[in-house]
Structure formats: structure tokens, C-alpha cells
PDB file of N, CA and C in Angstrom:
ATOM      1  N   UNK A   1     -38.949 -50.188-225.751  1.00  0.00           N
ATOM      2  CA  UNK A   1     -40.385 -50.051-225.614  1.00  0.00           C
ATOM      3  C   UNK A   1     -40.767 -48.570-225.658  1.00  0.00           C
ATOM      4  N   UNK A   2     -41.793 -48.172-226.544  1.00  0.00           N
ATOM      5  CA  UNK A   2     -42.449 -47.053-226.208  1.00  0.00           C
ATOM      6  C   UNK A   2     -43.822 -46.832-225.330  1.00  0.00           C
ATOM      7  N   UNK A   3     -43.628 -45.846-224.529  1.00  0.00           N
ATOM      8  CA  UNK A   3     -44.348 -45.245-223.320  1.00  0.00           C
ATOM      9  C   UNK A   3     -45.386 -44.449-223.948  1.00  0.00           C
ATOM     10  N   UNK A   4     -46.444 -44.694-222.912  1.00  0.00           N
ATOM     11  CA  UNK A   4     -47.806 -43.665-223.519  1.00  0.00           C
ATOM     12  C   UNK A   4     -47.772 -42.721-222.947  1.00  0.00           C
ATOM     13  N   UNK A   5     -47.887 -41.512-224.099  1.00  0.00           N
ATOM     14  CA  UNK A   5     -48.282 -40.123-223.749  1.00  0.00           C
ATOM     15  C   UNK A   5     -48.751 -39.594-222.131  1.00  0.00           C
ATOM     16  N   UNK A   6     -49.772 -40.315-222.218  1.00  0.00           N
ATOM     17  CA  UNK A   6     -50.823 -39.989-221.292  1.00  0.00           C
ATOM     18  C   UNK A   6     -50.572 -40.452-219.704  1.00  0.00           C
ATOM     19  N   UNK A   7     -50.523 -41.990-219.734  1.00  0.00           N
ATOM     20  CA  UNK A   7     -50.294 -42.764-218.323  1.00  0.00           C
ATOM     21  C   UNK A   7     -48.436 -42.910-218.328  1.00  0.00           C
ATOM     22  N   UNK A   8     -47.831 -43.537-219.330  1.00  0.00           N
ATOM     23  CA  UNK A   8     -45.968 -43.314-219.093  1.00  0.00           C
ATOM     24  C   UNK A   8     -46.267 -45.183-219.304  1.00  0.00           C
ATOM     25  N   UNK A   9     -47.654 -45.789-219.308  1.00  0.00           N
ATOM     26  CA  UNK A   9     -46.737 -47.673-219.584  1.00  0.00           C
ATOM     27  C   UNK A   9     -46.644 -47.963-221.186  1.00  0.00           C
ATOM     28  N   UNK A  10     -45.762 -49.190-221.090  1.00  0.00           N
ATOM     29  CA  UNK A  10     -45.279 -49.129-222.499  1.00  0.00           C
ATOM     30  C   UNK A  10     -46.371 -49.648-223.178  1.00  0.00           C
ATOM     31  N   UNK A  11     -46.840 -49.434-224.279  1.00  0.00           N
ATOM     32  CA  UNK A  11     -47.475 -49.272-225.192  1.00  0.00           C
ATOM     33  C   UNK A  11     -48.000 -50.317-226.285  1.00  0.00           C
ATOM     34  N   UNK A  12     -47.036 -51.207-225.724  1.00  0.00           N
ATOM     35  CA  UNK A  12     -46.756 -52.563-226.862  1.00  0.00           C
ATOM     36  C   UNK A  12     -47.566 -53.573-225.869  1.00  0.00           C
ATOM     37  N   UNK A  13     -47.595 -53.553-224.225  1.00  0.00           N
ATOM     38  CA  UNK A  13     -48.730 -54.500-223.546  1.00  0.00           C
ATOM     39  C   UNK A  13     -50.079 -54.168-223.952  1.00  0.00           C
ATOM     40  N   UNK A  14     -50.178 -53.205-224.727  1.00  0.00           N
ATOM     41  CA  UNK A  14     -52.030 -53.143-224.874  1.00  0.00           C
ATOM     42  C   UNK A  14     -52.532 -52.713-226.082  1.00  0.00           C
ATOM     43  N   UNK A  15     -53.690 -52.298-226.385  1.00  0.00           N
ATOM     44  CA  UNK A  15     -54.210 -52.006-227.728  1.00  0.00           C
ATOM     45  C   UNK A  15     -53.839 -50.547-227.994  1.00  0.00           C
ATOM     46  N   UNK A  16     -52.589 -50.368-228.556  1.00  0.00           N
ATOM     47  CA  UNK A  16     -51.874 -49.229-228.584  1.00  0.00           C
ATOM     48  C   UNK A  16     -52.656 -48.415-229.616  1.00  0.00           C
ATOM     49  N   UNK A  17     -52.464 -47.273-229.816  1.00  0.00           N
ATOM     50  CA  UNK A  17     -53.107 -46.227-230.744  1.00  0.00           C
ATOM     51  C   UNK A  17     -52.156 -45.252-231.140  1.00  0.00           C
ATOM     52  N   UNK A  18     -51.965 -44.942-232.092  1.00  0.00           N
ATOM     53  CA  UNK A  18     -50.594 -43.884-232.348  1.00  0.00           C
ATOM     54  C   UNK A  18     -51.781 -42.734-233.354  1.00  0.00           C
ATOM     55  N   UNK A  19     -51.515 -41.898-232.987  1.00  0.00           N
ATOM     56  CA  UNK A  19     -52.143 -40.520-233.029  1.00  0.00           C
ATOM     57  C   UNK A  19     -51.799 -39.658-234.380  1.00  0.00           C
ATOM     58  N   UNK A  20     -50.179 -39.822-234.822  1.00  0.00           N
ATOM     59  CA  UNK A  20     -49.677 -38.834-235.431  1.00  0.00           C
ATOM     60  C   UNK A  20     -48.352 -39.482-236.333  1.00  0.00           C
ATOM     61  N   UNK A  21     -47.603 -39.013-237.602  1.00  0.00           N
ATOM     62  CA  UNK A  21     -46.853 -39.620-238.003  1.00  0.00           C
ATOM     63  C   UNK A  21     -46.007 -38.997-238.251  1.00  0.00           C
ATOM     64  N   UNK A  22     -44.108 -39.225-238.275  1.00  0.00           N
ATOM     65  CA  UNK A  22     -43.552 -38.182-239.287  1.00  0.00           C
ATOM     66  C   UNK A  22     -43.515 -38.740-240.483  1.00  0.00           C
ATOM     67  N   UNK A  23     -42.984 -37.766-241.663  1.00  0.00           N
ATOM     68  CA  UNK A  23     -43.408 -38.026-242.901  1.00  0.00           C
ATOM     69  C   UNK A  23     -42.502 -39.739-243.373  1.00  0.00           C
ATOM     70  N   UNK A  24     -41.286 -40.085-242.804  1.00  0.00           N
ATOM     71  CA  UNK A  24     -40.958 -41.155-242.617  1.00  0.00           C
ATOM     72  C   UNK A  24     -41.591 -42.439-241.952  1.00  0.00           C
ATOM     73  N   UNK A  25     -42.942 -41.997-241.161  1.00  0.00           N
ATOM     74  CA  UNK A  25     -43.591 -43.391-240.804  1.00  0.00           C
ATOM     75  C   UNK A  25     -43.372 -43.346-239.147  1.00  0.00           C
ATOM     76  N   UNK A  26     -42.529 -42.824-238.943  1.00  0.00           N
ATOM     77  CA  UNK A  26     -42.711 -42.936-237.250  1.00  0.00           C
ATOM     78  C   UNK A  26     -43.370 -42.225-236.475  1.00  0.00           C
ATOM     79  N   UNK A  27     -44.236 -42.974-235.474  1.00  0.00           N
ATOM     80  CA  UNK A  27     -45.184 -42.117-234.717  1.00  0.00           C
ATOM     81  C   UNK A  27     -44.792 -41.734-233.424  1.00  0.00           C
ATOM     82  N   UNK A  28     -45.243 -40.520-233.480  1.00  0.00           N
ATOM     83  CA  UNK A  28     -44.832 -39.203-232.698  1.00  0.00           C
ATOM     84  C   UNK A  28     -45.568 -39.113-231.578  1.00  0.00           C
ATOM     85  N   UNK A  29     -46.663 -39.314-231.415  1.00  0.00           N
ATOM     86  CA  UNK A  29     -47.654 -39.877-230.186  1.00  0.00           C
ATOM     87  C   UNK A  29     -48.374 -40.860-229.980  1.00  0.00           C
ATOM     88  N   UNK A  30     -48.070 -41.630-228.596  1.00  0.00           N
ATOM     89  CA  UNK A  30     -48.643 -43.157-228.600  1.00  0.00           C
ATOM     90  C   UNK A  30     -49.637 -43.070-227.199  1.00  0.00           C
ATOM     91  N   UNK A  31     -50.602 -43.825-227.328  1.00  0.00           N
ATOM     92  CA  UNK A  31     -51.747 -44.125-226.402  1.00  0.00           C
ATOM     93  C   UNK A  31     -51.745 -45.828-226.173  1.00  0.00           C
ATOM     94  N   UNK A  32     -51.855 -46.055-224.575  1.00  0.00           N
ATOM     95  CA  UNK A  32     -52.550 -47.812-224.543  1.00  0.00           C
ATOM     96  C   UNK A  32     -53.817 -47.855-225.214  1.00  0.00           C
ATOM     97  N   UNK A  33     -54.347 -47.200-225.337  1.00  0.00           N
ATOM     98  CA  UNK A  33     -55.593 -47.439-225.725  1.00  0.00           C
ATOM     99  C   UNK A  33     -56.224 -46.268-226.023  1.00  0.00           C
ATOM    100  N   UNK A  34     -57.833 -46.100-226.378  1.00  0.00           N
ATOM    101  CA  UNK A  34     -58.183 -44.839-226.086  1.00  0.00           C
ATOM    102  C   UNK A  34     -58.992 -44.174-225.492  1.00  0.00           C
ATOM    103  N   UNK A  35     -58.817 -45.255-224.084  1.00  0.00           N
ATOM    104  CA  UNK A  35     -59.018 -44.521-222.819  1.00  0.00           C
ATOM    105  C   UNK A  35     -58.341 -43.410-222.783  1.00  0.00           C
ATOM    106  N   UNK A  36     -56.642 -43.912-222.738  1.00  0.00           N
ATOM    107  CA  UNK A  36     -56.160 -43.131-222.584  1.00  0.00           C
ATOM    108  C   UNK A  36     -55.854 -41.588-223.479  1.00  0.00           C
ATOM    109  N   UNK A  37     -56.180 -41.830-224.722  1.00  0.00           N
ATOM    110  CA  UNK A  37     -56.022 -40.823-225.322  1.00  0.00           C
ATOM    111  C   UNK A  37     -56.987 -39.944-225.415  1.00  0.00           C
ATOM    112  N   UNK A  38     -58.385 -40.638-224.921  1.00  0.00           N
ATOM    113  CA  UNK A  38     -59.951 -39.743-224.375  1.00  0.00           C
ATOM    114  C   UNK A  38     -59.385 -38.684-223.270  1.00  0.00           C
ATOM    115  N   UNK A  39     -58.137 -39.329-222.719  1.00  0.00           N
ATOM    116  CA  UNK A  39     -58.490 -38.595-220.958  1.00  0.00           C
ATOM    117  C   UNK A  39     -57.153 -37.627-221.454  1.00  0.00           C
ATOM    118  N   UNK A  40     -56.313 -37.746-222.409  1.00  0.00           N
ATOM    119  CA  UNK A  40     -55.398 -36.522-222.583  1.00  0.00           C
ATOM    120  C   UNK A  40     -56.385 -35.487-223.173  1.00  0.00           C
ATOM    121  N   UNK A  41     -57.001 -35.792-223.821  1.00  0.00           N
ATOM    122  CA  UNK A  41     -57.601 -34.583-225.105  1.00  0.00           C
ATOM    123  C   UNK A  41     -58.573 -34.113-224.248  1.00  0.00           C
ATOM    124  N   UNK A  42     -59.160 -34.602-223.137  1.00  0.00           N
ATOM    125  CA  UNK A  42     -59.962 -33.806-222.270  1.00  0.00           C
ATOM    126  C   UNK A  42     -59.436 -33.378-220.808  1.00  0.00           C
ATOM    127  N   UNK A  43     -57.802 -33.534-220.710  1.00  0.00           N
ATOM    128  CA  UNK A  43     -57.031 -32.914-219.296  1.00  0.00           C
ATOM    129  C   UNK A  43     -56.289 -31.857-220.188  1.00  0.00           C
ATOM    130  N   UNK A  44     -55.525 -31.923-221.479  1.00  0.00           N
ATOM    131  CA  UNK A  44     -55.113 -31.320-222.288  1.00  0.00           C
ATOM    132  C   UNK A  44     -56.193 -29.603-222.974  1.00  0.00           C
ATOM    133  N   UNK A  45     -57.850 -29.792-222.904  1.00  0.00           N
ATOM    134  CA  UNK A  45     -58.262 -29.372-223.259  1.00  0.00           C
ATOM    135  C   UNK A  45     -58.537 -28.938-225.148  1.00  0.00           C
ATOM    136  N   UNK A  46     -58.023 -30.029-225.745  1.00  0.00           N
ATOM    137  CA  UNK A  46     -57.565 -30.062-227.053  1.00  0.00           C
ATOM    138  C   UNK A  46     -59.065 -29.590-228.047  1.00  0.00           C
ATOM    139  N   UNK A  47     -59.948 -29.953-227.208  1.00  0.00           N
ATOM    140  CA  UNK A  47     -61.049 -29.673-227.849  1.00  0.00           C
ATOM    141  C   UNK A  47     -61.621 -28.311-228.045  1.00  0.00           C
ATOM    142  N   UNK A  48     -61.307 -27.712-227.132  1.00  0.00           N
ATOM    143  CA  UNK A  48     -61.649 -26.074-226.411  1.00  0.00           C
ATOM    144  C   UNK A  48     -61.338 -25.551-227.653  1.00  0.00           C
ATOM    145  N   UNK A  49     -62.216 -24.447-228.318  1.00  0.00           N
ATOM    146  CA  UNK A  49     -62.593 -23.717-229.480  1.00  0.00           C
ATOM    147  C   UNK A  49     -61.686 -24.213-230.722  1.00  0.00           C
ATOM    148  N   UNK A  50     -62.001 -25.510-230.562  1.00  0.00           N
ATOM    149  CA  UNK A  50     -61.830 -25.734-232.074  1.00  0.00           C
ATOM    150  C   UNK A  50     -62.827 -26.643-233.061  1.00  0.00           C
ATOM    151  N   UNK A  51     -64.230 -25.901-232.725  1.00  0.00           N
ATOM    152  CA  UNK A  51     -65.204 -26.552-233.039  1.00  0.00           C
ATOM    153  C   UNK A  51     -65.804 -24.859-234.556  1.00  0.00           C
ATOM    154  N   UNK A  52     -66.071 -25.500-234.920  1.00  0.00           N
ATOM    155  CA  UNK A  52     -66.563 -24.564-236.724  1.00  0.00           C
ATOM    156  C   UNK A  52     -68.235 -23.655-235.643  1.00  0.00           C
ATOM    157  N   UNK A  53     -68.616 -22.525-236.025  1.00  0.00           N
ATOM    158  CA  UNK A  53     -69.921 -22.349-235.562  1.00  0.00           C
ATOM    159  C   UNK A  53     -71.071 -22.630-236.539  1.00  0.00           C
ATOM    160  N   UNK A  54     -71.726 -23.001-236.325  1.00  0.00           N
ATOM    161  CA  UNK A  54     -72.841 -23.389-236.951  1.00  0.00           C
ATOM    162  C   UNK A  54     -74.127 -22.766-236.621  1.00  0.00           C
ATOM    163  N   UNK A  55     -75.484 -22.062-237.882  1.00  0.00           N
ATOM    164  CA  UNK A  55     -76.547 -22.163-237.796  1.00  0.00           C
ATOM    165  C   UNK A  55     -77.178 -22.428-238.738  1.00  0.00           C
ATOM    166  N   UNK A  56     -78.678 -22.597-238.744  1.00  0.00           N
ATOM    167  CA  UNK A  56     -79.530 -22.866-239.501  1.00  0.00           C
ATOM    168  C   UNK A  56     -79.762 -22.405-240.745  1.00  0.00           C
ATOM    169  N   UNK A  57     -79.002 -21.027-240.467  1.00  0.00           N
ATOM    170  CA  UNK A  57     -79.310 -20.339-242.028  1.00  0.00           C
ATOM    171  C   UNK A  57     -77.894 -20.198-242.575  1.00  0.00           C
ATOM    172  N   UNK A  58     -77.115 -20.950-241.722  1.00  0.00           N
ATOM    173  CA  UNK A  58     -75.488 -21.101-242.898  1.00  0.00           C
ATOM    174  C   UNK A  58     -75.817 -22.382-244.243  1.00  0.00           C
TER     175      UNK A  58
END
């Protein structure tokens, strides 16, 4: 069984989500759901400056 990233339960009791692949097909990060993968990317901070800047006259 594979374990989620985020909480550690296996992955295959719930609506699993896999994140990432190697070029062979196997995934490299797994989520139950994406609760759980909401609450890594915002304890992780994954979001933090990686947003483009934007204005009106771009």
C-alpha cells in the first residue's frame, strides 16, 4: 500500500490523487484526497512567490 504525503494513510482507501510522475509512469507523490493535498501546499507554503506580477498596462 502506498501512504499519503500529507496525513501517512494508505491511499488506495480513498479518492487518491497522485500529483507527479516519473518518466516511467510511477507516481512520486500521493494524496487521499485533496483535502489533503490543499493542506500540504498551504503548511508546505508551495504557493509563496510563485505567482507571475501583473498590471493593467502589461
Amino acid at each position: 500500500m502506498v501512504d499519503c504525503t500529507y496525513c501517512g494513510c494508505p491511499v488506495e482507501n480513498h479518492d487518491s490523487v497522485y500529483v507527479s510522475e516519473t518518466p516511467d509512469g510511477k507516481s512520486t507523490t500521493q494524496f487521499c484526497n485533496y483535502g489533503c493535498l490543499s493542506a500540504h501546499i498551504d503548511e508546505a507554503a508551495l504557493t509563496t512567490g510563485t505567482t507571475c506580477e501583473w498590471s493593467p498596462t502589461q
